[in-house]
N, C-alpha and C. Protein backbone atom coordinates (compact mmCIF):
# COMPACT_ATOMS: atom_id res chain seq x y z
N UNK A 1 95.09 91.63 119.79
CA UNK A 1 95.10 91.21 118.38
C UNK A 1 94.55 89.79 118.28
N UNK A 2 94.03 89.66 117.22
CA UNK A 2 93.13 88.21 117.08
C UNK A 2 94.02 87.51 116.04
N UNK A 3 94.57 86.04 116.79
CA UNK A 3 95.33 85.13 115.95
C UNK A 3 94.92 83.88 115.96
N UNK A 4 94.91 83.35 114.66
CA UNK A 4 94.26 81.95 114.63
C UNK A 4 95.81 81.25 114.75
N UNK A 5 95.72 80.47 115.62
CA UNK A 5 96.97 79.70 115.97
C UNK A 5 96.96 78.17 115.47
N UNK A 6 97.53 78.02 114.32
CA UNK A 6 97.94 76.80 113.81
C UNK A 6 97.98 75.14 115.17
N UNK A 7 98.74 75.59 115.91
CA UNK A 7 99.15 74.56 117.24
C UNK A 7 100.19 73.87 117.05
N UNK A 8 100.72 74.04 116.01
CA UNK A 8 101.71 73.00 115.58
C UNK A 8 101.17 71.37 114.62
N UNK A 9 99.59 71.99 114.07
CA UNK A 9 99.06 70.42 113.48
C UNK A 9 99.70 70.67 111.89
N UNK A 10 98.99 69.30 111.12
CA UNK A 10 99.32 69.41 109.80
C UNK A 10 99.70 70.65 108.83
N UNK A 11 100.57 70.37 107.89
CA UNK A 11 101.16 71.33 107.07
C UNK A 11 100.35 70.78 105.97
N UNK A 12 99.59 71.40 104.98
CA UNK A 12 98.82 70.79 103.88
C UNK A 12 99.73 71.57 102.49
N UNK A 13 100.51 70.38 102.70
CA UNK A 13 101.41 70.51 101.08
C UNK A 13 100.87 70.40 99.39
N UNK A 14 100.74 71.07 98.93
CA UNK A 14 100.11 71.12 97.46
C UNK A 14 101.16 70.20 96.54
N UNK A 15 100.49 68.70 96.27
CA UNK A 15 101.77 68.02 95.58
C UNK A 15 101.63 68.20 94.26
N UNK A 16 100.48 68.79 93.54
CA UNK A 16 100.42 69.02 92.15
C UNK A 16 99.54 70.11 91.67
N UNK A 17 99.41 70.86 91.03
CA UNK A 17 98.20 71.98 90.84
C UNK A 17 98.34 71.86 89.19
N UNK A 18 97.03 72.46 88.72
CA UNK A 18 96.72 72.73 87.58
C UNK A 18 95.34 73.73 87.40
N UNK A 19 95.43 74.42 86.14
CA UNK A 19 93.95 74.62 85.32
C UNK A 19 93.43 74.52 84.80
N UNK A 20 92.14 73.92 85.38
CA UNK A 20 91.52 72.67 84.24
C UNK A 20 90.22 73.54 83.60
N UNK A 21 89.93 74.71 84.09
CA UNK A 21 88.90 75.99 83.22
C UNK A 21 89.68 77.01 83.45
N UNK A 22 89.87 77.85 82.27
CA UNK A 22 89.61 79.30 82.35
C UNK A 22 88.36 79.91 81.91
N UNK A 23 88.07 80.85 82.54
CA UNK A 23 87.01 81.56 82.16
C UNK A 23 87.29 83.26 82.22
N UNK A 24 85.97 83.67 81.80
CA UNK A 24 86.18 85.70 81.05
C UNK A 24 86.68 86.09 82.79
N UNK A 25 86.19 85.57 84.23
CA UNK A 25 86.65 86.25 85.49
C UNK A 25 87.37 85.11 86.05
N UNK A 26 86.83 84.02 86.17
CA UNK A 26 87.17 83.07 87.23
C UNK A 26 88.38 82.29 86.17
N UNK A 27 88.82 81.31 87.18
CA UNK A 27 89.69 80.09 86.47
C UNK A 27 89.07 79.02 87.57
N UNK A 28 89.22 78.04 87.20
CA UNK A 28 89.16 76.61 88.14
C UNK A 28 90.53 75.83 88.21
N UNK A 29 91.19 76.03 89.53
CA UNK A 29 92.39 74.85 89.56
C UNK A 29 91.82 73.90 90.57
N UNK A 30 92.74 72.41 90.17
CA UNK A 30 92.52 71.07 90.77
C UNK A 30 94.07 71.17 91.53
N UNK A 31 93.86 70.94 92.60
CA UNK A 31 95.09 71.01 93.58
C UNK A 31 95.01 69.61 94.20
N UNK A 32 96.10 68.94 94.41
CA UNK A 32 95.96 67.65 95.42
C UNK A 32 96.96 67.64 96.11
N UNK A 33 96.53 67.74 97.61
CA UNK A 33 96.44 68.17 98.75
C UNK A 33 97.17 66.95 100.13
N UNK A 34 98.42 67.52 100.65
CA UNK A 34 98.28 66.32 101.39
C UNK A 34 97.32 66.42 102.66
N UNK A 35 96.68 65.28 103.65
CA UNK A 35 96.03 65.33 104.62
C UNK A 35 96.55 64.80 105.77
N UNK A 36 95.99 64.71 106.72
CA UNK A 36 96.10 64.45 108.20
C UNK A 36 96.13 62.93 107.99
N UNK A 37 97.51 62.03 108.52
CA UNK A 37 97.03 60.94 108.40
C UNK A 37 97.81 59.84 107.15
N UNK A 38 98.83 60.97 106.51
CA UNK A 38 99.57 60.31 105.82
C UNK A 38 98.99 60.07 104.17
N UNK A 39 97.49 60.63 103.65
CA UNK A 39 96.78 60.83 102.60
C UNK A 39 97.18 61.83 102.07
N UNK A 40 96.53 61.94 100.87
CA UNK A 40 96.65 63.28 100.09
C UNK A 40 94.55 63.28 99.90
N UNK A 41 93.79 64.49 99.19
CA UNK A 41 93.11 64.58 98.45
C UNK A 41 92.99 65.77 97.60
N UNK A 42 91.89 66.02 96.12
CA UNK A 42 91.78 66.56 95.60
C UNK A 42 90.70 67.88 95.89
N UNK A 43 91.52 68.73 95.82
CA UNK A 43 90.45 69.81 96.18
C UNK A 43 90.21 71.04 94.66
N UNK A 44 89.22 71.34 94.26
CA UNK A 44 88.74 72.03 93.49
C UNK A 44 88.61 73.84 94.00
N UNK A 45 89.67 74.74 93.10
CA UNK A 45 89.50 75.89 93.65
C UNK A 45 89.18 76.71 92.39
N UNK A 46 88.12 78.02 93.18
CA UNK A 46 87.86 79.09 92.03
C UNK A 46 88.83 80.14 92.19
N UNK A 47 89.59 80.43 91.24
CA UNK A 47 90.74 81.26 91.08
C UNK A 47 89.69 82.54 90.79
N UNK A 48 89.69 83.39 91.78
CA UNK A 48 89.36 84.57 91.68
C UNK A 48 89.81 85.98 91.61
N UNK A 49 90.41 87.12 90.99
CA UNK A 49 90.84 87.96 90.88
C UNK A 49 90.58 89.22 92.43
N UNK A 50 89.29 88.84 93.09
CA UNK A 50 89.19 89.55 94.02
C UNK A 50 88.52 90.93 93.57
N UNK A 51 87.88 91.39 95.01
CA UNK A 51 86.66 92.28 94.71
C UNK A 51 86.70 93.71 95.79
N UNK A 52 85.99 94.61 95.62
CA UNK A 52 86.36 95.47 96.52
C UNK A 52 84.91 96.37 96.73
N UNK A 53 84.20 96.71 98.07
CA UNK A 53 82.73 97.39 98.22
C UNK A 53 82.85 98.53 98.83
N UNK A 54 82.07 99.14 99.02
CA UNK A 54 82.00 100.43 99.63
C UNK A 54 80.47 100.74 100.50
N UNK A 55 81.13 100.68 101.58
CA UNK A 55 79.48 101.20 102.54
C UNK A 55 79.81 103.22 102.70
N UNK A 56 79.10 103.85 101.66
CA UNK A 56 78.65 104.78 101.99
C UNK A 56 77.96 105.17 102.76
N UNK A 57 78.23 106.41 103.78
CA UNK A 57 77.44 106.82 104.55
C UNK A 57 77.24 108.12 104.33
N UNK A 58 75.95 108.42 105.13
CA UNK A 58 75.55 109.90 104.92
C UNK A 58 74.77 110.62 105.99
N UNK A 59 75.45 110.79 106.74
CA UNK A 59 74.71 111.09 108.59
C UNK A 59 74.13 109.36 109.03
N UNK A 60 73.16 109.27 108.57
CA UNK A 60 72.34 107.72 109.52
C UNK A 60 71.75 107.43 108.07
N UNK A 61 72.56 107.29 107.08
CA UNK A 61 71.82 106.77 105.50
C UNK A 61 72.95 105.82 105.00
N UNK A 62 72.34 104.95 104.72
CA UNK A 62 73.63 104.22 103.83
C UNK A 62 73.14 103.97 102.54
N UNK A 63 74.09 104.22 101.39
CA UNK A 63 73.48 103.93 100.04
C UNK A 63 73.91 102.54 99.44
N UNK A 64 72.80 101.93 98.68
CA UNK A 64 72.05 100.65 98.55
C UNK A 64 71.90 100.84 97.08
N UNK A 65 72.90 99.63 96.08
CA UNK A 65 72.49 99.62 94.74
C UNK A 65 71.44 98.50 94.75
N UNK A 66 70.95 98.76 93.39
CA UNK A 66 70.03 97.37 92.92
C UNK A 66 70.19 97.42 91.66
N UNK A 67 71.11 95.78 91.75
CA UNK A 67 71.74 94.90 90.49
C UNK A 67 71.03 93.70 89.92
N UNK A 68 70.94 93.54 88.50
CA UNK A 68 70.22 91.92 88.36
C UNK A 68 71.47 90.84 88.43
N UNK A 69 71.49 89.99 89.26
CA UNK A 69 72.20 88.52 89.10
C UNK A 69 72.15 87.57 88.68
N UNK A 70 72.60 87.07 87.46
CA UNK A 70 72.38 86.23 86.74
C UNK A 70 71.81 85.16 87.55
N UNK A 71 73.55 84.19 88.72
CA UNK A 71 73.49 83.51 88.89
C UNK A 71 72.36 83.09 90.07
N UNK A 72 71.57 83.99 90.35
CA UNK A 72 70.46 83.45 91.07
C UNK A 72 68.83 83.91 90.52
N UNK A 73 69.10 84.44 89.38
CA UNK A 73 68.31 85.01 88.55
C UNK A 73 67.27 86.35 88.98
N UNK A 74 68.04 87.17 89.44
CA UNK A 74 66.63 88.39 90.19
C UNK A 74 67.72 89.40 90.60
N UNK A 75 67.27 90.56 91.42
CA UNK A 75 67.55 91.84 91.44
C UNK A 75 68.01 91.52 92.92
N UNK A 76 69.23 92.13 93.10
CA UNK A 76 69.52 92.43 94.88
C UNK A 76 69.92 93.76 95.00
N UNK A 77 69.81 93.77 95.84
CA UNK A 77 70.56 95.14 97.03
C UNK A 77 71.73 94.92 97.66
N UNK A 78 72.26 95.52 97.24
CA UNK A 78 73.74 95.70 97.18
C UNK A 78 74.58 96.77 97.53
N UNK A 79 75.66 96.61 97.46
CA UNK A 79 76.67 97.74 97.85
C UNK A 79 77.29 98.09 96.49
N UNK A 80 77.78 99.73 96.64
CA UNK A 80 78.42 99.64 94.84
C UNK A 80 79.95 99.23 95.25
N UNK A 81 80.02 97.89 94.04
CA UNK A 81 81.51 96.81 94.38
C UNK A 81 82.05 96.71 93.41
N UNK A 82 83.05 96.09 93.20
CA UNK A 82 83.64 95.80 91.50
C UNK A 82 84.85 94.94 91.74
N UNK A 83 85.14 94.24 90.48
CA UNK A 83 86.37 93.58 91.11
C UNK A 83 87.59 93.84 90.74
N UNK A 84 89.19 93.57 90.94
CA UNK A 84 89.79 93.78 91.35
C UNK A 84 90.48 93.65 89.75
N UNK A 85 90.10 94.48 88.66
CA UNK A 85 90.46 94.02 86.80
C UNK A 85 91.38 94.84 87.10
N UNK A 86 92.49 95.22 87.38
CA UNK A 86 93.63 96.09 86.85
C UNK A 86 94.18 95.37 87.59
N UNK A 87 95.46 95.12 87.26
CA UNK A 87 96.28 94.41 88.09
C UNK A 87 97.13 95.36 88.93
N UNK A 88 97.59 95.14 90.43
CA UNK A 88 98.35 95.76 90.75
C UNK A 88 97.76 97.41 91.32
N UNK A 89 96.23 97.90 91.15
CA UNK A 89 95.66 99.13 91.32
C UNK A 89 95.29 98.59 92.85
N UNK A 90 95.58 100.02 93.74
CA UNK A 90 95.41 99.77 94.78
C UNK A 90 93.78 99.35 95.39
N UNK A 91 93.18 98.98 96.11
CA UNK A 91 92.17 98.73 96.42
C UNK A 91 91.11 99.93 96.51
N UNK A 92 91.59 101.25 96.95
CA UNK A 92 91.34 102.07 97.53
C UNK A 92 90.68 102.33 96.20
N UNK A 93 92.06 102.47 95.05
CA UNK A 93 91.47 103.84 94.16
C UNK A 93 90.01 102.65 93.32
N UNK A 94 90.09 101.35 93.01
CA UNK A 94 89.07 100.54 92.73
C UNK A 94 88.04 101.02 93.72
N UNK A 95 87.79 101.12 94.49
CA UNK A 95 86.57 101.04 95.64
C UNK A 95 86.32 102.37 95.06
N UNK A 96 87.02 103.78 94.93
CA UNK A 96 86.86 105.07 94.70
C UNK A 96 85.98 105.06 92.99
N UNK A 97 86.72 104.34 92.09
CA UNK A 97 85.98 104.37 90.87
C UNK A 97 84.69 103.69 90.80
N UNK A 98 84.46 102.46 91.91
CA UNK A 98 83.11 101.83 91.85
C UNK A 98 81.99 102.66 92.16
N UNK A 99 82.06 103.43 93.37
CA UNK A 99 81.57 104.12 94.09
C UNK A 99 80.85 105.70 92.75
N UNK A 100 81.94 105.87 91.77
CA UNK A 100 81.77 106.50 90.92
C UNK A 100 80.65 106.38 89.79
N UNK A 101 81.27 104.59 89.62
CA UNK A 101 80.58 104.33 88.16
C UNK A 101 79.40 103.95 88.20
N UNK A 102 79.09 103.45 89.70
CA UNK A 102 77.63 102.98 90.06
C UNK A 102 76.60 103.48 90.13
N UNK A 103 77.04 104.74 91.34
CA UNK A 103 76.36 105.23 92.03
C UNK A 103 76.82 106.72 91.85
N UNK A 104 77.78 107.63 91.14
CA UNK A 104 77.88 108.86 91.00
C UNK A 104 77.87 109.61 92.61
N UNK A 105 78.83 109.14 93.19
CA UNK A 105 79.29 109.26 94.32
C UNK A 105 80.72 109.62 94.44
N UNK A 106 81.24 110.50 95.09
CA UNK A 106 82.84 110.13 95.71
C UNK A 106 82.54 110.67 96.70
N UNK A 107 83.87 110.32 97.92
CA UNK A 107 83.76 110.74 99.30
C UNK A 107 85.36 111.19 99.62
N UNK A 108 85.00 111.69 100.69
CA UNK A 108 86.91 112.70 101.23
C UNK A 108 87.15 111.95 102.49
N UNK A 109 86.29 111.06 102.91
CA UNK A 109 86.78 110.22 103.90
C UNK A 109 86.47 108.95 104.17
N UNK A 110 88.04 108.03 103.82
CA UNK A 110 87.71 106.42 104.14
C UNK A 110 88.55 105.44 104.74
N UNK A 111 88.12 104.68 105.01
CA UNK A 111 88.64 104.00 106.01
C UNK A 111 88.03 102.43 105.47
N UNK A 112 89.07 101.17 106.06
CA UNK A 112 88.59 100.21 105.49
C UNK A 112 87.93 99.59 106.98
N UNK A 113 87.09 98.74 106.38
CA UNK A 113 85.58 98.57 107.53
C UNK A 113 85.69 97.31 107.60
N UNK A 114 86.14 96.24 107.15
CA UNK A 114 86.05 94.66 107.04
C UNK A 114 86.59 94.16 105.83
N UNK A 115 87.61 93.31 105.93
CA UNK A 115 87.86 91.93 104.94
C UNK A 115 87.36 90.77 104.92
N UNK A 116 86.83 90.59 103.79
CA UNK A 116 85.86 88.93 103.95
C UNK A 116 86.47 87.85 102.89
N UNK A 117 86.86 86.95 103.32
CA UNK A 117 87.04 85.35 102.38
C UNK A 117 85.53 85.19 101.73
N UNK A 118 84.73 85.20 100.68
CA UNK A 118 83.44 85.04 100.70
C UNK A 118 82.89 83.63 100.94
N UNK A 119 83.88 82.94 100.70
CA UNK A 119 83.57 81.48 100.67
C UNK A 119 85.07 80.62 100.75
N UNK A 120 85.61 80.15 101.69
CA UNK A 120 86.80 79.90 101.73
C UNK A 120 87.50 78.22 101.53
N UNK A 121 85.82 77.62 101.56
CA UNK A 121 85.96 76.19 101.18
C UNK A 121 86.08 75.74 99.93
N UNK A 122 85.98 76.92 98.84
CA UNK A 122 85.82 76.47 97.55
C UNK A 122 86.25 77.53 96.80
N UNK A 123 86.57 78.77 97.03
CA UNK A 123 87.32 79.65 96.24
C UNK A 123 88.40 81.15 97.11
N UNK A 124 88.94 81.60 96.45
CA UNK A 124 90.08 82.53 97.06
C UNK A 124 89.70 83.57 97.33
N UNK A 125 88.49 83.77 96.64
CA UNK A 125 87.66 85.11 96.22
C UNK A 125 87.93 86.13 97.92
N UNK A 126 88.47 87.10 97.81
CA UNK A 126 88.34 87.93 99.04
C UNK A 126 87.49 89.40 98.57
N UNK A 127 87.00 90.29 99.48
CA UNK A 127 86.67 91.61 99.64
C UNK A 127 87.17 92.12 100.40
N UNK A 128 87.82 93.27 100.17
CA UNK A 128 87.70 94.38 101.11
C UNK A 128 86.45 95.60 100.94
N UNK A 129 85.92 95.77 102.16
CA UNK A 129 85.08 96.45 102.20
C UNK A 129 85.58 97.85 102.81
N UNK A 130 84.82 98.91 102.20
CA UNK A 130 85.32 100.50 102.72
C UNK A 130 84.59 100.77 103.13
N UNK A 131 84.53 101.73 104.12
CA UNK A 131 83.62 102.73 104.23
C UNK A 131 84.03 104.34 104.05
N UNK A 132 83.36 104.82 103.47
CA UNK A 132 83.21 106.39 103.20
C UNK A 132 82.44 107.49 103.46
N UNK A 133 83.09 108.21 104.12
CA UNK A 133 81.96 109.13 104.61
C UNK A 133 82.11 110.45 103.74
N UNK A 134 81.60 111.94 104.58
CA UNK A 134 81.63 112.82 103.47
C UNK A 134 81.73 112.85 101.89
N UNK A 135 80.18 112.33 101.71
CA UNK A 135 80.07 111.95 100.61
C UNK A 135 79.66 113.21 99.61
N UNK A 136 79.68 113.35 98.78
CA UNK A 136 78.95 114.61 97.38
C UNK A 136 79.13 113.72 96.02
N UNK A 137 77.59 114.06 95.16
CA UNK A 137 77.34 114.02 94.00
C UNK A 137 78.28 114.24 93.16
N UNK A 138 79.00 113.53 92.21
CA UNK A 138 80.19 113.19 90.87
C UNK A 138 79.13 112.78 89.80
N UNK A 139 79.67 113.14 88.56
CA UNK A 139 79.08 112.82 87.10
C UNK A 139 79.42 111.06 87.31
N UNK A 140 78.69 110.38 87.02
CA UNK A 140 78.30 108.58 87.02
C UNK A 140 78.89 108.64 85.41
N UNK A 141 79.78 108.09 85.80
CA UNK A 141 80.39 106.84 84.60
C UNK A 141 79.67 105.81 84.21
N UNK A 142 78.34 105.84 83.41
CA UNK A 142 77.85 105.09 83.23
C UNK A 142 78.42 103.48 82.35
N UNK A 143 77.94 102.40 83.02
CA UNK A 143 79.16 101.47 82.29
C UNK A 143 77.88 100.75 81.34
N UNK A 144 78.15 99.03 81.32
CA UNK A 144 77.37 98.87 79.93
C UNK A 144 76.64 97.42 80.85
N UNK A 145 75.73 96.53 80.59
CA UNK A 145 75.37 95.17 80.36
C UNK A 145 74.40 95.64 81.53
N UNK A 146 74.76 94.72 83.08
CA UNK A 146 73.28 94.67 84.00
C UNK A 146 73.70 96.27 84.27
N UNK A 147 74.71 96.88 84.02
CA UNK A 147 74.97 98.00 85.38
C UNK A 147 74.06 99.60 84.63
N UNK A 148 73.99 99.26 83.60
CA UNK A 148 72.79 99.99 82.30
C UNK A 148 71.39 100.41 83.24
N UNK A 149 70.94 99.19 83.90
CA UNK A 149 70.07 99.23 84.50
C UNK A 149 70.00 99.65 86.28
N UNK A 150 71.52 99.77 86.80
CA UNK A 150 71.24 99.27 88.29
C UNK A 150 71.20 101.22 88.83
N UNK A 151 70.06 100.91 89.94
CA UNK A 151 69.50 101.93 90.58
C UNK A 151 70.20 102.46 91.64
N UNK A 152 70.34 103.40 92.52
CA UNK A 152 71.18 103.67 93.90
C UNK A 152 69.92 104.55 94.57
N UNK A 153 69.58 104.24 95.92
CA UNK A 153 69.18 104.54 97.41
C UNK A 153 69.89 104.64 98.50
N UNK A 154 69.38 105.95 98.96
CA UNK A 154 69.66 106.25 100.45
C UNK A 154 68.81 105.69 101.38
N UNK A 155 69.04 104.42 102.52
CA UNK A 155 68.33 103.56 103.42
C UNK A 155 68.65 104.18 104.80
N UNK A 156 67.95 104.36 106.04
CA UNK A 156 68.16 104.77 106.52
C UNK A 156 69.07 103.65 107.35
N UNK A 157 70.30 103.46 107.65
CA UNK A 157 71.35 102.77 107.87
C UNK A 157 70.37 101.38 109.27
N UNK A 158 69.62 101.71 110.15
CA UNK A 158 68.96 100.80 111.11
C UNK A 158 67.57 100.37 110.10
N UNK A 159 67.17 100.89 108.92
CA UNK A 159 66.48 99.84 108.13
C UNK A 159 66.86 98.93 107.71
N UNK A 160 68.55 99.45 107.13
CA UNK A 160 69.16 98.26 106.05
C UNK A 160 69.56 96.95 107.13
N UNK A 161 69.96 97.63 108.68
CA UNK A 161 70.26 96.51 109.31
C UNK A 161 68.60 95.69 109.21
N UNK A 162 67.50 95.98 109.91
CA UNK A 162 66.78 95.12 110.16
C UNK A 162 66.19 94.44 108.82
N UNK A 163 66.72 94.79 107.36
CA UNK A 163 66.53 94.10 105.86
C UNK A 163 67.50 93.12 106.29
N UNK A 164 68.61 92.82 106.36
CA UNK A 164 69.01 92.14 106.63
C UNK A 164 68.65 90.72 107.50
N UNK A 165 68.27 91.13 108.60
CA UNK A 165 68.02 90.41 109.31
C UNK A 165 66.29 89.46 109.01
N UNK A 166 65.70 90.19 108.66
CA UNK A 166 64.69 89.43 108.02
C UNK A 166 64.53 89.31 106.66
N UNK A 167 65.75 88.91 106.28
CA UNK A 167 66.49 88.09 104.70
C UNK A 167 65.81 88.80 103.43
N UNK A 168 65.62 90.01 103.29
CA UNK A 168 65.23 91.03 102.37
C UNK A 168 66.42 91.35 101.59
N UNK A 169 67.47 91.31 102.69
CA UNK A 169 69.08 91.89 102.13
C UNK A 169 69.36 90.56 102.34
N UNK A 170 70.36 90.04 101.22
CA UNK A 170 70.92 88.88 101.28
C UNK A 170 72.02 88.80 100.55
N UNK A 171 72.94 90.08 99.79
CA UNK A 171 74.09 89.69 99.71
C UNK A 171 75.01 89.82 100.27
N UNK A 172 75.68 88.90 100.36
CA UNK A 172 76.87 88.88 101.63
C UNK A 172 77.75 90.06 101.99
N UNK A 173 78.30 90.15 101.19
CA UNK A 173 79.31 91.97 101.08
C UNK A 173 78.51 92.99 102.03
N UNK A 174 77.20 93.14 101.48
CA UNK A 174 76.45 93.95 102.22
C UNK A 174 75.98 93.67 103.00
N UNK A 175 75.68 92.54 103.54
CA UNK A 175 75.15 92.14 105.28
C UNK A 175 76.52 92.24 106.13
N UNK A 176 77.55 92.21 105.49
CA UNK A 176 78.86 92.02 106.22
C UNK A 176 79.44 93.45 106.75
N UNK A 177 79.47 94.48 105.14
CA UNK A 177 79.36 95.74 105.78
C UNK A 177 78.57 96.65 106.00
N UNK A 178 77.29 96.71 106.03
CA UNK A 178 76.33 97.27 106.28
C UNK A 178 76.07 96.86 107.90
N UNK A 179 76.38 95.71 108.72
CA UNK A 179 76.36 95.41 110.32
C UNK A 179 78.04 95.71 110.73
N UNK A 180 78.82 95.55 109.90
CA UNK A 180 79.61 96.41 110.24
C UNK A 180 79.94 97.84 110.45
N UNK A 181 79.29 98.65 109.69
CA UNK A 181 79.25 100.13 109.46
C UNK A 181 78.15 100.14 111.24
N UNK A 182 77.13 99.58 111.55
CA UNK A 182 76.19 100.03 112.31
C UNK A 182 76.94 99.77 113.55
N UNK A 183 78.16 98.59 113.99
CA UNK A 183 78.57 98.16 114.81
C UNK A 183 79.75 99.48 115.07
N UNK A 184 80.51 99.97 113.99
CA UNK A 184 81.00 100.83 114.03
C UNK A 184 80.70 102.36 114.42
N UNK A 185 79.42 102.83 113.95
CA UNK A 185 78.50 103.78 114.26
C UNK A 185 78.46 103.83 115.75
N UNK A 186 78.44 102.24 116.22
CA UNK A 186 77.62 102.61 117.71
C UNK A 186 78.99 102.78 118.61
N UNK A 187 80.18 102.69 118.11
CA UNK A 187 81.53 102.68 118.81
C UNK A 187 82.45 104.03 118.02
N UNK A 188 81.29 105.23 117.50
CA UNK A 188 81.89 106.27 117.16
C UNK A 188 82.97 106.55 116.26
N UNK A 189 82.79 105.22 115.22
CA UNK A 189 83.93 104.99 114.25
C UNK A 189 85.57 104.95 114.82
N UNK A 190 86.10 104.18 115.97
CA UNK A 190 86.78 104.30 116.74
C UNK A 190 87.18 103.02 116.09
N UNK A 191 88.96 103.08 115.82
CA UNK A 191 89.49 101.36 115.43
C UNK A 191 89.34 101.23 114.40
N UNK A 192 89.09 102.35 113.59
CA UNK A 192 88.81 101.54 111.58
C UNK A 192 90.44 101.70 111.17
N UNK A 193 90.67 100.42 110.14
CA UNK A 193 92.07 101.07 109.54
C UNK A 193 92.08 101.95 108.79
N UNK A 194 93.34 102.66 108.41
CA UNK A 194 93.34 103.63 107.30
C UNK A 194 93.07 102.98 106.20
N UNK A 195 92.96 103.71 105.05
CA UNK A 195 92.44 103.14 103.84
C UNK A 195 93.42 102.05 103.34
N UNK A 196 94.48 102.35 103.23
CA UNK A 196 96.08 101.95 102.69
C UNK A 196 96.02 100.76 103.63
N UNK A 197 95.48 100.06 104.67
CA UNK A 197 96.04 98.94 105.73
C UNK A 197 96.84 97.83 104.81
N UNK A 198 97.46 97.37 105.39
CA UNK A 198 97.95 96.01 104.66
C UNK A 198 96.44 94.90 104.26
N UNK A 199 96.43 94.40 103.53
CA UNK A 199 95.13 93.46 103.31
C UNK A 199 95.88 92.40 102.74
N UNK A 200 96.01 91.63 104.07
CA UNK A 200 96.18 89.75 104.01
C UNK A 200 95.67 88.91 103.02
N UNK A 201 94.74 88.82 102.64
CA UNK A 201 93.63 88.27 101.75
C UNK A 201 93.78 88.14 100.48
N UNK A 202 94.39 89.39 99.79
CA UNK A 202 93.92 89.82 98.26
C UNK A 202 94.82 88.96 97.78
N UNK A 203 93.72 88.38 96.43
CA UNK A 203 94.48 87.26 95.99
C UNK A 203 95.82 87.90 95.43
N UNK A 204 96.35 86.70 95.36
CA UNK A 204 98.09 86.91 94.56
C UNK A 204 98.00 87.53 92.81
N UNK A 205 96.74 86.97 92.32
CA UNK A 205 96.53 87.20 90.92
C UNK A 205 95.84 88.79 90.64
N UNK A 206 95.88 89.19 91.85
CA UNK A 206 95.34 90.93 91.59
C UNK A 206 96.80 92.06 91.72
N UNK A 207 97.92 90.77 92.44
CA UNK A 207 99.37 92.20 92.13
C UNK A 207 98.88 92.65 93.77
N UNK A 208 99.95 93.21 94.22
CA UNK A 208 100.42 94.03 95.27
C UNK A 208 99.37 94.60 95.63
């Protein structure tokens, strides 16, 4: 088992918190922080509700949405993801409806494939990523704004790795489980958790 071992150093005590934005997903709290050394400082966090992806598979195919992103202004390739808006809904059945509304997909077998902090210096934001196999065609819940537009492909799973690697694929979720799914592939899907695993990560503001 892999443990990050504290050592016995600093305890970083939160001596004051607040929220100084809310917003329609995120919030921004100002936390001040004690440090190493007898200091305190201020650290800035994105209160995130948390997110959940799905690496479909399909023999040696993995399916690949394409979404527009505001915040970098252009189209990526992606995994179908969504975040974590019901409070308290298990991860699983979220990953099961994304997989639906995106991409008109469900699957009869999953297993969770990787948890990611996406960025841990500046927000809470976690993923769990699934993977699903035995996949078949479902009626698509079509939803409304960029997702009006977003497309779904079958890649042949050692293309999407080498997109990746020569920065074609560049969102994180999906470089994370898409080399995970291939790392897994080559170890016969041996060691995945069940769907249900405990998940460390998920923020506190998404409920149980």
């Amino acid at each position: 088992m892999w443990i990050c071992d504290s050592g016995g150093m600093h305890d970083y005590e939160v001596l004051s918190s607040e929220i100084v934005y809310h917003g329609r997903i995120i919030d921004m709290r100002r936390d001040i922080v004690t440090m190493p050394g007898e200091t305190s400082s201020q650290r800035d966090v994105v209160v995130h509700p948390g997110a959940v992806g799905v690496v479909a598979l399909d023999g040696d195919q993995v399916l690949v949405v394409t979404q527009y992103r505001h915040p970098v202004g252009r189209r990526l390739d992606e995994l179908p993801a969504g975040l974590l808006d019901v409070v308290g809904e298990a991860g699983l059945l979220a990953a099961q409806r994304e997989l639906k509304e995106e991409a008109g997909y469900a699957a009869d077998t999953w297993h969770v494939l990787a948890d990611v902090l996406t960025s841990p210096g500046m927000t809470d934001e976690a993923i769990r990523l699934y993977l699903a196999r035995d996949v078949r065609t479902v009626t698509r819940d079509v939803q409304e704004h960029e997702e009006l537009e977003m497309t779904a492909r079958w890649l042949p799973l050692a293309d999407a790795v080498s997109a990746i690697l020569s920065g074609a694929l560049e969102n994180a979720a999906a470089a994370v489980g898409i080399l995970a799914a291939a790392a897994s592939a080559a170890r016969g899907f041996e060691g995945l958790r069940p769907a249900d695993a405990p998940w460390q990560a998920r923020p506190s503001s998404a409920g149980p």
